[in-house]
PDB file of N, CA and C in Angstrom:
ATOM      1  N   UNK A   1     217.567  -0.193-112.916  1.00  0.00           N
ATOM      2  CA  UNK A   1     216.802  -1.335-112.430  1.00  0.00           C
ATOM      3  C   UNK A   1     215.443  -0.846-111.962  1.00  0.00           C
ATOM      4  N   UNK A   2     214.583  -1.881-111.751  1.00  0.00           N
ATOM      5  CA  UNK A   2     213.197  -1.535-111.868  1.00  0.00           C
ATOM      6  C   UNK A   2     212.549  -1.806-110.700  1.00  0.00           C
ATOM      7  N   UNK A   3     211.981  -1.388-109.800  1.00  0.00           N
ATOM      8  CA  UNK A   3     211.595  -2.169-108.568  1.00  0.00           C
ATOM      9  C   UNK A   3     210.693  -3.263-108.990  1.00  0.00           C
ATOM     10  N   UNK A   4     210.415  -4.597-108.708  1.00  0.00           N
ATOM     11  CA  UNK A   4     210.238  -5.609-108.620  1.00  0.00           C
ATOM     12  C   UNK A   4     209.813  -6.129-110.030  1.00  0.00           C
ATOM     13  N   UNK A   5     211.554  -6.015-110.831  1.00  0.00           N
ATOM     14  CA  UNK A   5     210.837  -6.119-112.306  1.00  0.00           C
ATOM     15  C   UNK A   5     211.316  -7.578-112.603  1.00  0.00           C
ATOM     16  N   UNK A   6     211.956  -8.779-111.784  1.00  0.00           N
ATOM     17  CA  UNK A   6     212.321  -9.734-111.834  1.00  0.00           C
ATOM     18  C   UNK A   6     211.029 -10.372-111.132  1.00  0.00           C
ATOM     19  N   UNK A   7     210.451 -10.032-110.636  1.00  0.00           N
ATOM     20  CA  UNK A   7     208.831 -10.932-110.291  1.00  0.00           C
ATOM     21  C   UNK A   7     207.810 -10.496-111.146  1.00  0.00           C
ATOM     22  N   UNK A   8     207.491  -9.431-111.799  1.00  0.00           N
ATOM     23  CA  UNK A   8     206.866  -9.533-113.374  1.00  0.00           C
ATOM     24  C   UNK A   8     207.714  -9.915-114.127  1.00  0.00           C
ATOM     25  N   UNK A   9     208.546 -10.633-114.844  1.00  0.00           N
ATOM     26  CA  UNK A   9     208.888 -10.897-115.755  1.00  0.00           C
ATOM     27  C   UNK A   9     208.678 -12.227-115.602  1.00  0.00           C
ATOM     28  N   UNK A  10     208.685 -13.154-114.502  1.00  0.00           N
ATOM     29  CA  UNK A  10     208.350 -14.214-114.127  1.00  0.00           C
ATOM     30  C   UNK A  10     206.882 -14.211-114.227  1.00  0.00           C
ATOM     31  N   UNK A  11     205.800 -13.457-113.809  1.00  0.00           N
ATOM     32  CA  UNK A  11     204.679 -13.645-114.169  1.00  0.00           C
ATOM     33  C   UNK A  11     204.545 -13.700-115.527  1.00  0.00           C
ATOM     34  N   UNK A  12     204.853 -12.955-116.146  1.00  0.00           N
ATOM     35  CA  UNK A  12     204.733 -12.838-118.018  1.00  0.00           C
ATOM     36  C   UNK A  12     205.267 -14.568-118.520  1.00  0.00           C
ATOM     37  N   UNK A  13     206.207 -14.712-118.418  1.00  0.00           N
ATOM     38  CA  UNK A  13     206.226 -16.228-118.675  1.00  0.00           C
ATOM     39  C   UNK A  13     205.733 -17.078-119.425  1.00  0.00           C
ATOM     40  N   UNK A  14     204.844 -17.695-117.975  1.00  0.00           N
ATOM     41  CA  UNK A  14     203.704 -18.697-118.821  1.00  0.00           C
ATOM     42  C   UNK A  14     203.097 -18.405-120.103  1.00  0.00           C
ATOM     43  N   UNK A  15     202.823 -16.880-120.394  1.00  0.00           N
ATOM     44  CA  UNK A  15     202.046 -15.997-121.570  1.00  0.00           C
ATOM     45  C   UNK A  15     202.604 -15.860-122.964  1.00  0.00           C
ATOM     46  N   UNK A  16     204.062 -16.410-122.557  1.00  0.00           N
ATOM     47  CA  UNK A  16     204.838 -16.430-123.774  1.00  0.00           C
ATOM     48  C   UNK A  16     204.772 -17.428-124.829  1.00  0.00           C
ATOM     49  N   UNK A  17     204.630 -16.742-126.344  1.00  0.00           N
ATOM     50  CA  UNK A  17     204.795 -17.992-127.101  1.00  0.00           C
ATOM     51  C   UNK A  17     204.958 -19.594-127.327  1.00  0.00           C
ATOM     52  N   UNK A  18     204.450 -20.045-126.878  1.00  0.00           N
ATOM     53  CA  UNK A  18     204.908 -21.816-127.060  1.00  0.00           C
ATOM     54  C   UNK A  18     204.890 -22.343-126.054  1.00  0.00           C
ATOM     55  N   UNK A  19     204.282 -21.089-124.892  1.00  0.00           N
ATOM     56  CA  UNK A  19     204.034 -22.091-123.663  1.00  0.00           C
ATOM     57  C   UNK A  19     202.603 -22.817-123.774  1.00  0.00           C
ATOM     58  N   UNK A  20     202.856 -24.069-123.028  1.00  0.00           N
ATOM     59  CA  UNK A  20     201.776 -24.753-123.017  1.00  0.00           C
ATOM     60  C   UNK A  20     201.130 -24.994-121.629  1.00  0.00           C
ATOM     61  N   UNK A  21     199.882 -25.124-121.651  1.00  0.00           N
ATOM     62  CA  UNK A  21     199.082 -24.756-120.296  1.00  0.00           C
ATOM     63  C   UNK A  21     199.595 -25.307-119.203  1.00  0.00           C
ATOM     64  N   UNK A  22     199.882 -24.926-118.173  1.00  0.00           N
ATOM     65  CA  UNK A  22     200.473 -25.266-116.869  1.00  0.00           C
ATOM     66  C   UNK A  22     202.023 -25.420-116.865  1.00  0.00           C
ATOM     67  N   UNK A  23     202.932 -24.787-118.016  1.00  0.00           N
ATOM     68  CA  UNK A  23     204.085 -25.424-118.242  1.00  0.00           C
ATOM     69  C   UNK A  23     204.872 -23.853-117.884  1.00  0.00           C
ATOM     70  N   UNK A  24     205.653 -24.247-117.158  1.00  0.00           N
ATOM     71  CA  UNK A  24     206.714 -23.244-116.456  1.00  0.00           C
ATOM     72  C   UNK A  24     208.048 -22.990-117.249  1.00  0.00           C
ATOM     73  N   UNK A  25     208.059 -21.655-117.494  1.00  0.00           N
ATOM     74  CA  UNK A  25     209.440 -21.375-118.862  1.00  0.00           C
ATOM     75  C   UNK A  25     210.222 -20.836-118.298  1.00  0.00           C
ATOM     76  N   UNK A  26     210.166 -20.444-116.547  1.00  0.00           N
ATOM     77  CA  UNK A  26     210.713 -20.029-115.911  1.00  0.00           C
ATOM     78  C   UNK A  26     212.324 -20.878-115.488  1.00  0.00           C
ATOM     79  N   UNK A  27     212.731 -22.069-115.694  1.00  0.00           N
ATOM     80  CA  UNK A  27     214.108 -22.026-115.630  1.00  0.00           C
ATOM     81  C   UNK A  27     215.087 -22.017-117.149  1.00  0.00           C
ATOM     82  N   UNK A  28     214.204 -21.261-118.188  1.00  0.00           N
ATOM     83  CA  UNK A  28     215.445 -20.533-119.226  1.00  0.00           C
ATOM     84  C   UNK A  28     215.514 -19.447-119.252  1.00  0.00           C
ATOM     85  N   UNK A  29     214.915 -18.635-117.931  1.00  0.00           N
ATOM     86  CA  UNK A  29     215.421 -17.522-118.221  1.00  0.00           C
ATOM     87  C   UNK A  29     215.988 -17.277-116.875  1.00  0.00           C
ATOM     88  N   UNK A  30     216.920 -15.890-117.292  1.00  0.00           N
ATOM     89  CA  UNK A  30     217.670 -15.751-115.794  1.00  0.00           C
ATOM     90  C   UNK A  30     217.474 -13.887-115.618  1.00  0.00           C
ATOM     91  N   UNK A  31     216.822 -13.138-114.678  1.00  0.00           N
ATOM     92  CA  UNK A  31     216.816 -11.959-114.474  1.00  0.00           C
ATOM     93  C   UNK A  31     217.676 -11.692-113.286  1.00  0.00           C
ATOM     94  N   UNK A  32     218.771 -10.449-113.781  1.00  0.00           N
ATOM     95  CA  UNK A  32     219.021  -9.976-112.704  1.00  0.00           C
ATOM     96  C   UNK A  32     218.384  -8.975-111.636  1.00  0.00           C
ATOM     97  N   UNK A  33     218.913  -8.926-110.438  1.00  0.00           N
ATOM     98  CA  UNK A  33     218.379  -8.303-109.014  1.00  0.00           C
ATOM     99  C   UNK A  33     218.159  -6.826-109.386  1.00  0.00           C
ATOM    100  N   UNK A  34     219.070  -6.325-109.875  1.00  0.00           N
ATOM    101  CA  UNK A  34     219.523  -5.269-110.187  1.00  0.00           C
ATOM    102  C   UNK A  34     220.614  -5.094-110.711  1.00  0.00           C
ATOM    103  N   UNK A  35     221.485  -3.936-111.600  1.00  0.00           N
ATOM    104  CA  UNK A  35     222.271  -3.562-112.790  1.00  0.00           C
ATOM    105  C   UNK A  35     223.492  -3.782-112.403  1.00  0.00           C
ATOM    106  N   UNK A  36     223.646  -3.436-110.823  1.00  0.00           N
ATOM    107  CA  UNK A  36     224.913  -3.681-110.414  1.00  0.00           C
ATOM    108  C   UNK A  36     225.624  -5.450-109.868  1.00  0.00           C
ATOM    109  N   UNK A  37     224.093  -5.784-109.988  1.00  0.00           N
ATOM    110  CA  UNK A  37     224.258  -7.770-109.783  1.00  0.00           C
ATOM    111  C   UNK A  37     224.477  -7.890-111.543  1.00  0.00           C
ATOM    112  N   UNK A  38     223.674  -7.440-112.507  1.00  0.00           N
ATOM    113  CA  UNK A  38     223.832  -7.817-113.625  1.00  0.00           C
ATOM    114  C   UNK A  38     225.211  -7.683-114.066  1.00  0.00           C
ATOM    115  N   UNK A  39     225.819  -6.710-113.689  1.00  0.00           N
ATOM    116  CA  UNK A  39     227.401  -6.296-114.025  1.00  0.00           C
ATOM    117  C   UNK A  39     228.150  -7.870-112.994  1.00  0.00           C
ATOM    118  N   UNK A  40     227.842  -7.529-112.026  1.00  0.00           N
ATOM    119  CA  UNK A  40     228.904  -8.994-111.989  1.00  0.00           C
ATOM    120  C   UNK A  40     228.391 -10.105-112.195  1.00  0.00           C
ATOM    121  N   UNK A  41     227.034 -10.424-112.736  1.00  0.00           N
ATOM    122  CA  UNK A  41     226.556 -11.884-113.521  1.00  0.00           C
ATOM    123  C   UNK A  41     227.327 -11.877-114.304  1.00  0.00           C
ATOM    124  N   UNK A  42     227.360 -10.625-115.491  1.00  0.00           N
ATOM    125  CA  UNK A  42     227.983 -10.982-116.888  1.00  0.00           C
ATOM    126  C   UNK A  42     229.152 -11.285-116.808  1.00  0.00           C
ATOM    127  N   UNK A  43     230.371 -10.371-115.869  1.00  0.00           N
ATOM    128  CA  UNK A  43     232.021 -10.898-115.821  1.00  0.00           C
ATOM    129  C   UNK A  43     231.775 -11.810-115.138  1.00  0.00           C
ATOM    130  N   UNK A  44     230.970 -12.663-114.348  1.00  0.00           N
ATOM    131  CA  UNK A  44     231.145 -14.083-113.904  1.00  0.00           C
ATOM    132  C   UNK A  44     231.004 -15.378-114.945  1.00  0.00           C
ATOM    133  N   UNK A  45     229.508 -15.067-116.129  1.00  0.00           N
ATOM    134  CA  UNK A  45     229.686 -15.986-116.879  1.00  0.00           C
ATOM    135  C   UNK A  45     230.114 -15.919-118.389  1.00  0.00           C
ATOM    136  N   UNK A  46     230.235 -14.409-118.377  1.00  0.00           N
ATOM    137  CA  UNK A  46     231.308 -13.833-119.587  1.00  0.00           C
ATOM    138  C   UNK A  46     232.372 -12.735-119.262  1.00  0.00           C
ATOM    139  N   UNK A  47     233.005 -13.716-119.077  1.00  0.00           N
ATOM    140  CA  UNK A  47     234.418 -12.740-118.613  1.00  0.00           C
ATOM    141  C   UNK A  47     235.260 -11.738-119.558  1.00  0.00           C
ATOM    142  N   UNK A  48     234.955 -12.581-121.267  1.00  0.00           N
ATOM    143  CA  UNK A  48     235.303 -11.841-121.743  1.00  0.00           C
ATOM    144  C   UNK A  48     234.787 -10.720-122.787  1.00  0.00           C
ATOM    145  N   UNK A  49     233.394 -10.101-122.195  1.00  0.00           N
ATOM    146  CA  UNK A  49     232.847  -9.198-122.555  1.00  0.00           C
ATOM    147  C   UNK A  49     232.932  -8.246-121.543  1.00  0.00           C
ATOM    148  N   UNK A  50     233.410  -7.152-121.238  1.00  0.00           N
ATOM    149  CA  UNK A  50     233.126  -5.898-120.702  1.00  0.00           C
ATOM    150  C   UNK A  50     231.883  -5.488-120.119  1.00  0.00           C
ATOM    151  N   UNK A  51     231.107  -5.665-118.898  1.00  0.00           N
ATOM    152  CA  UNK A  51     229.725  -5.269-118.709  1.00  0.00           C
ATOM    153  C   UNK A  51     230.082  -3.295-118.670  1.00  0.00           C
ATOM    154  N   UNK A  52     231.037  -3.117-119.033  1.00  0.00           N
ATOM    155  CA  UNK A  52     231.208  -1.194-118.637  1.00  0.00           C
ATOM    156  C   UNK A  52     230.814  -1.186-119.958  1.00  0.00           C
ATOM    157  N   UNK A  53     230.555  -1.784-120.773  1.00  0.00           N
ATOM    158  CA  UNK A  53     230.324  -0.969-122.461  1.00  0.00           C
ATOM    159  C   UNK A  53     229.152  -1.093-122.578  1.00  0.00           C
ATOM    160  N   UNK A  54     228.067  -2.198-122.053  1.00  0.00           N
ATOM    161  CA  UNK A  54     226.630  -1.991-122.310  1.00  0.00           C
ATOM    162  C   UNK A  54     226.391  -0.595-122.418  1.00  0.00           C
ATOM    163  N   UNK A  55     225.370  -0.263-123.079  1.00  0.00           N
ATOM    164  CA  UNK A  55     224.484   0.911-123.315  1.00  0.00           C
ATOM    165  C   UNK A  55     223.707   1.176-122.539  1.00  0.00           C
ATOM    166  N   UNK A  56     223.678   2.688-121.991  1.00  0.00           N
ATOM    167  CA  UNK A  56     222.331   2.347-121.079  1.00  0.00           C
ATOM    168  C   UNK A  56     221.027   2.215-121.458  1.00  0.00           C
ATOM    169  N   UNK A  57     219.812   2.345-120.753  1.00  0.00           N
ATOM    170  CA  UNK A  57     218.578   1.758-121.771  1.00  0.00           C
ATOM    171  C   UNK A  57     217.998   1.884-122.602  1.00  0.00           C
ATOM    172  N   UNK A  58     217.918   3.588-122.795  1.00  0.00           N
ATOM    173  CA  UNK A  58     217.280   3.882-123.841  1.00  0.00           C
ATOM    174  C   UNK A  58     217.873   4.009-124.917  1.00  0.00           C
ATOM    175  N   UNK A  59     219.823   3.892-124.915  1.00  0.00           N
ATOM    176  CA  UNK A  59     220.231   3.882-126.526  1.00  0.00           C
ATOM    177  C   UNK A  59     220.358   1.570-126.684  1.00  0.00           C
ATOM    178  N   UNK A  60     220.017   1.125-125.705  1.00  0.00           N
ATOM    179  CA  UNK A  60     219.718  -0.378-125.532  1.00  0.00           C
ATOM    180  C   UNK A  60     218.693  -0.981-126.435  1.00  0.00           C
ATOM    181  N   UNK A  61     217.376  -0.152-125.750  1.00  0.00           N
ATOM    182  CA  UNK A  61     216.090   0.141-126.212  1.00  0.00           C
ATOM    183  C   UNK A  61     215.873   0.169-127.488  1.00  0.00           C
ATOM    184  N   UNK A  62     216.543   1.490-128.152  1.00  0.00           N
ATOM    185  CA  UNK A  62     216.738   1.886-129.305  1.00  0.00           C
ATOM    186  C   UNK A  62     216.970   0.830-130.355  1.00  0.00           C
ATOM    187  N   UNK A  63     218.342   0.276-130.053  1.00  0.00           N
ATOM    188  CA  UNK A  63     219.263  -0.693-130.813  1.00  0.00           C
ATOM    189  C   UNK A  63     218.615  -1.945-130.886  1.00  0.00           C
ATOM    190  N   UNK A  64     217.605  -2.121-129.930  1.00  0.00           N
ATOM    191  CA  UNK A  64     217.302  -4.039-130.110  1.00  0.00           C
ATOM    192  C   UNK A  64     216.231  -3.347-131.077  1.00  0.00           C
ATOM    193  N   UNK A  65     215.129  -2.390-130.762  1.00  0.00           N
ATOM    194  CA  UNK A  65     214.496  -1.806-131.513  1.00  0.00           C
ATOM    195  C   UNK A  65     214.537  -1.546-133.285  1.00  0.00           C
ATOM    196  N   UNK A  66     215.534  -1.102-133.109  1.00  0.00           N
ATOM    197  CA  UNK A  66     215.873  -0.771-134.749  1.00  0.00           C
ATOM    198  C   UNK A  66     216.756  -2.221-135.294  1.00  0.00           C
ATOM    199  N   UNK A  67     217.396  -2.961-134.692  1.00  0.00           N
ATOM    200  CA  UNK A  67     217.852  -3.608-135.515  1.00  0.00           C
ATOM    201  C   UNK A  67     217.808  -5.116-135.286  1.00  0.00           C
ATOM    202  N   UNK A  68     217.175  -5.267-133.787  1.00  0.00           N
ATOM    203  CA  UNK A  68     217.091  -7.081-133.576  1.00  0.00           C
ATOM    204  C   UNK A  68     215.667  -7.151-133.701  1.00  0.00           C
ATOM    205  N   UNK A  69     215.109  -6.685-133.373  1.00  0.00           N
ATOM    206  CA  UNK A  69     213.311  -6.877-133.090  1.00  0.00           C
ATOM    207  C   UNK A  69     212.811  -7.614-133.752  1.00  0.00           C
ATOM    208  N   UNK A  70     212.918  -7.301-135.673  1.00  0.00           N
ATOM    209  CA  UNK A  70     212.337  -7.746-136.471  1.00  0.00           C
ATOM    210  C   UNK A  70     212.512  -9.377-136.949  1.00  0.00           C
ATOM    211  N   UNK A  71     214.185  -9.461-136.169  1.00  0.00           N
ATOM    212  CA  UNK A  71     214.694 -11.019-136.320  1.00  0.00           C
ATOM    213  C   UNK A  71     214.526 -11.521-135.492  1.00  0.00           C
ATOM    214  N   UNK A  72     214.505 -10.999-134.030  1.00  0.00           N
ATOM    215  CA  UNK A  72     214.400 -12.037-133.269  1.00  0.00           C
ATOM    216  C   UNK A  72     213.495 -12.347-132.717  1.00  0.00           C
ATOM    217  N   UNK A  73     211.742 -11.644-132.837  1.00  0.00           N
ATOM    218  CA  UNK A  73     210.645 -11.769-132.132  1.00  0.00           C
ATOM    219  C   UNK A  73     210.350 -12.966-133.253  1.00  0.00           C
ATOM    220  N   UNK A  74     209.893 -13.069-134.520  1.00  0.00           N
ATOM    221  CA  UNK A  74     209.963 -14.357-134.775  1.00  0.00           C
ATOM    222  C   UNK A  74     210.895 -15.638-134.938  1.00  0.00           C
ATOM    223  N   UNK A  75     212.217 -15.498-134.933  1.00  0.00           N
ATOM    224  CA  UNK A  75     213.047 -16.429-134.495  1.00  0.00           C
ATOM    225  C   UNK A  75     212.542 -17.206-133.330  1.00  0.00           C
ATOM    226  N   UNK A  76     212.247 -16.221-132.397  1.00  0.00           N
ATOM    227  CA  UNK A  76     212.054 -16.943-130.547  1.00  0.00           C
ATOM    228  C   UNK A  76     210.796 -17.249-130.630  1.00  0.00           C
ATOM    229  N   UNK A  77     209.601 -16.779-131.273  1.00  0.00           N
ATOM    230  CA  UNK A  77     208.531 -17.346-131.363  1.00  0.00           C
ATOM    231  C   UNK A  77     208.363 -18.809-132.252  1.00  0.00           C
ATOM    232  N   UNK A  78     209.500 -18.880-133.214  1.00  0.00           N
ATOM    233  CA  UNK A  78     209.354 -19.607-133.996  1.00  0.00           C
ATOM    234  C   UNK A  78     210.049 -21.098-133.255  1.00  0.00           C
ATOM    235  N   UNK A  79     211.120 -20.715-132.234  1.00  0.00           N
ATOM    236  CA  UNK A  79     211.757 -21.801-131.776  1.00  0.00           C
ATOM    237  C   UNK A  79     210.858 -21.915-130.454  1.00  0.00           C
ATOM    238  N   UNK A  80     209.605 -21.231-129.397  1.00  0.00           N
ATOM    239  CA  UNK A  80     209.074 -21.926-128.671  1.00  0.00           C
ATOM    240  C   UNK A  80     208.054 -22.749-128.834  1.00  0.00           C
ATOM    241  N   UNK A  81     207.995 -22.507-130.694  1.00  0.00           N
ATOM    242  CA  UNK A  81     206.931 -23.502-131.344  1.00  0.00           C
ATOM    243  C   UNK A  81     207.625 -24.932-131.664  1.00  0.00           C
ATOM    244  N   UNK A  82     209.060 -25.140-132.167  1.00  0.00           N
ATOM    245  CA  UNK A  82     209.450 -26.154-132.394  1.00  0.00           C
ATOM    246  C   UNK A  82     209.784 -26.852-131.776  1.00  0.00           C
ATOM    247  N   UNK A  83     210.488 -25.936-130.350  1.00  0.00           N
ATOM    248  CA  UNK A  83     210.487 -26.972-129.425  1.00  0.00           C
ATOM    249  C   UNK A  83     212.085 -27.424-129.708  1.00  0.00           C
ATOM    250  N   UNK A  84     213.115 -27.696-130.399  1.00  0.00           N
ATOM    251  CA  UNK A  84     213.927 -28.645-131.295  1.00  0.00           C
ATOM    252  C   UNK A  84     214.714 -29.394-129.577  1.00  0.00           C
ATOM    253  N   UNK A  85     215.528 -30.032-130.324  1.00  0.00           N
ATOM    254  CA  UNK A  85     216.024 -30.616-129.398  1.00  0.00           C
ATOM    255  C   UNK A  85     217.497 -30.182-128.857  1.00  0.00           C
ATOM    256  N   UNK A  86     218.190 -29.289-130.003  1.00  0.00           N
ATOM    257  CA  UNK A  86     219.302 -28.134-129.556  1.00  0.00           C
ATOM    258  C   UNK A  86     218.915 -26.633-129.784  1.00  0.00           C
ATOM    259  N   UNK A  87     218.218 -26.338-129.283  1.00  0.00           N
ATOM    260  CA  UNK A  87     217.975 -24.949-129.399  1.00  0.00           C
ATOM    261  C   UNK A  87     218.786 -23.769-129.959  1.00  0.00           C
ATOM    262  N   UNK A  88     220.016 -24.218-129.268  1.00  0.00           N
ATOM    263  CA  UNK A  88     221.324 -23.110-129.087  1.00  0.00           C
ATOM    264  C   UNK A  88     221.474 -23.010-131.071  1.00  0.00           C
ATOM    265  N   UNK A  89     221.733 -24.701-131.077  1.00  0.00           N
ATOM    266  CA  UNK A  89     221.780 -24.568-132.870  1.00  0.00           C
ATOM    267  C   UNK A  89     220.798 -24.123-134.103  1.00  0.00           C
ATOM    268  N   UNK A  90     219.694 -24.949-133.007  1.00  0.00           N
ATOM    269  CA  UNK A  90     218.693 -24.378-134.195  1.00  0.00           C
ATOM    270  C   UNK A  90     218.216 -22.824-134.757  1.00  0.00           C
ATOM    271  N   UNK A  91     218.291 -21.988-133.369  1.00  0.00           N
ATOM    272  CA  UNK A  91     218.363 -20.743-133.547  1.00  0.00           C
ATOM    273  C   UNK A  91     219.360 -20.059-134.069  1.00  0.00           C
ATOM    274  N   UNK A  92     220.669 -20.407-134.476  1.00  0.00           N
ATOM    275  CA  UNK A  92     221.447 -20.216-135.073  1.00  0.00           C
ATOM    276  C   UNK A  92     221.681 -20.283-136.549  1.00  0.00           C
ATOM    277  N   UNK A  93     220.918 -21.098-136.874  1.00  0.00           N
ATOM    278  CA  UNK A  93     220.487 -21.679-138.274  1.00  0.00           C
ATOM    279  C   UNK A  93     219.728 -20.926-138.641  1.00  0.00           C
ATOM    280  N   UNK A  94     218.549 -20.739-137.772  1.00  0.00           N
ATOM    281  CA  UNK A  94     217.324 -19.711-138.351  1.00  0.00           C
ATOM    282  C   UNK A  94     217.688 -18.444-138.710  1.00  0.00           C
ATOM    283  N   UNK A  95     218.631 -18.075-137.805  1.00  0.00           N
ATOM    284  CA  UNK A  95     219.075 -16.731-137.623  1.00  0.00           C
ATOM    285  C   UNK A  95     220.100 -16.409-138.726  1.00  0.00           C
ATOM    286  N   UNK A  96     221.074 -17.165-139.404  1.00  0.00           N
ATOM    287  CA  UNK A  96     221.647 -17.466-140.540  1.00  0.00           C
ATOM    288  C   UNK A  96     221.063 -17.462-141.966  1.00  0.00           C
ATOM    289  N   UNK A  97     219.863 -18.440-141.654  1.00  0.00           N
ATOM    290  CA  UNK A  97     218.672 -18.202-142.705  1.00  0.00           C
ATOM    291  C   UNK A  97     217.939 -16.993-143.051  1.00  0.00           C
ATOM    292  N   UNK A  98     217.662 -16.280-141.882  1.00  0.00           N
ATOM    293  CA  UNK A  98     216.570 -15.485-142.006  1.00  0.00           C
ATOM    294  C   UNK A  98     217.483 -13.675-141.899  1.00  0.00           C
ATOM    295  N   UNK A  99     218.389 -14.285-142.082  1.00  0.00           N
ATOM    296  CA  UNK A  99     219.381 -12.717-142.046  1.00  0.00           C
ATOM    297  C   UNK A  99     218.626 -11.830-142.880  1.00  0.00           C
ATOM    298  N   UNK A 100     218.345 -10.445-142.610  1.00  0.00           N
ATOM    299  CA  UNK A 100     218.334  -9.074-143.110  1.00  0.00           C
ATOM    300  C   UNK A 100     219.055  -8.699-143.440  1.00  0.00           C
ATOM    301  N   UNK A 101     220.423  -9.191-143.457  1.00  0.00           N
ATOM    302  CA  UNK A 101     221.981  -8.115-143.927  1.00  0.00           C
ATOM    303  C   UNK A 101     222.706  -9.381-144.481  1.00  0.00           C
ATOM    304  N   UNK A 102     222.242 -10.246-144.968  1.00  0.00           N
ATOM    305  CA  UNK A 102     222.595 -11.287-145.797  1.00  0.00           C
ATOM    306  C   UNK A 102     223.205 -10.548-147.347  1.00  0.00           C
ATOM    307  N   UNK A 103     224.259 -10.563-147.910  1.00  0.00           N
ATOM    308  CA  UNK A 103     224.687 -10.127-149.306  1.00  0.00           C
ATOM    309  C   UNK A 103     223.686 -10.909-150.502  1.00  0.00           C
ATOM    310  N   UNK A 104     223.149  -9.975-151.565  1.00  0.00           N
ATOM    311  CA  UNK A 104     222.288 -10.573-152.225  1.00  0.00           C
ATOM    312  C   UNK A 104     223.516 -11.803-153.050  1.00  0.00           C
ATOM    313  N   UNK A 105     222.791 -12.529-153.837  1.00  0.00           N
ATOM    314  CA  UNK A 105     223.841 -13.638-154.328  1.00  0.00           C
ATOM    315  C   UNK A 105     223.412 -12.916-155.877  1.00  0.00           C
ATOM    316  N   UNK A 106     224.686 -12.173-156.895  1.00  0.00           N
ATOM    317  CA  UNK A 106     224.174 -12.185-158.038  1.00  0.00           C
ATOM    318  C   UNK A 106     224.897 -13.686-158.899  1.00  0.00           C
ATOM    319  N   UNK A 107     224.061 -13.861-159.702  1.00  0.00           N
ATOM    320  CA  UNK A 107     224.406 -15.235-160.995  1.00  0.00           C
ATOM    321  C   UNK A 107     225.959 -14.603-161.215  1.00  0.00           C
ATOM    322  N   UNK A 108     226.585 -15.216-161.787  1.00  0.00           N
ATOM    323  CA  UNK A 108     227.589 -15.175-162.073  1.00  0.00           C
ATOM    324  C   UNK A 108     227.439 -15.301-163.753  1.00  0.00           C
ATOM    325  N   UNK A 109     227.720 -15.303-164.783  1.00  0.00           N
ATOM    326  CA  UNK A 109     228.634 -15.759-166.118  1.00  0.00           C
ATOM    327  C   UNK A 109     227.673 -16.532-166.403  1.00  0.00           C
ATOM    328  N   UNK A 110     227.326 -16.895-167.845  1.00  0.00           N
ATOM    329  CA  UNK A 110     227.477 -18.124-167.980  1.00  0.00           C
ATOM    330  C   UNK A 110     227.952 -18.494-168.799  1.00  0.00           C
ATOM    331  N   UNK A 111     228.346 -20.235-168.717  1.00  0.00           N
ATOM    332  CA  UNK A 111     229.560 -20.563-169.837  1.00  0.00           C
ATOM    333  C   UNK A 111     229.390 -21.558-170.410  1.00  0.00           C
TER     334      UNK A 111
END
């Protein structure tokens, strides 16, 4: 944990993608206090994920790095532009759509 890295991350905010001037993005996100509050956030609102298996940061770091980055910095940029009206789904869709590890589709036969 970071000393007072839950009051910059709240400043950064407003600066984010798809915010619009004077508009506060601050209640979708949730930062924890510190690692050992984050461990019992997660078994409080996911009980059934393990907070002992997270990674620590820099193989964390690594992993969103090498393998989410490229999907999800425009996914989330792309959904604070749309705005939609279910988020949860629409990003799900995109993210379905826009897969990197999607199986190519070959033609099949023809008959």
């Amino acid at each position: 944990a970071r000393a007072g890295a839950v009051a910059g991350l709240l400043e950064e905010l407003p600066r984010l993608p798809g915010a619009r001037e004077g508009e506060s993005l601050t209640p979708y996100f949730h930062a924890s206090a510190s690692a050992e509050d984050a461990r019992k956030e997660i078994g409080f609102f996911f009980p059934q994920i393990s907070a002992d298996v997270l990674p620590p940061n820099p193989a964390a770091r690594d992993f969103v790095s090498a393998k989410l980055k490229a999907t999800l910095i425009p996914a989330l940029t792309e959904l604070a532009k749309v705005k939609p009206q279910n988020p949860t789904q629409w990003l799900a869709d995109y993210l379905l759509a826009h897969n990197p590890n999607k199986p190519k589709q070959v033609p099949g036969p023809s008959m």
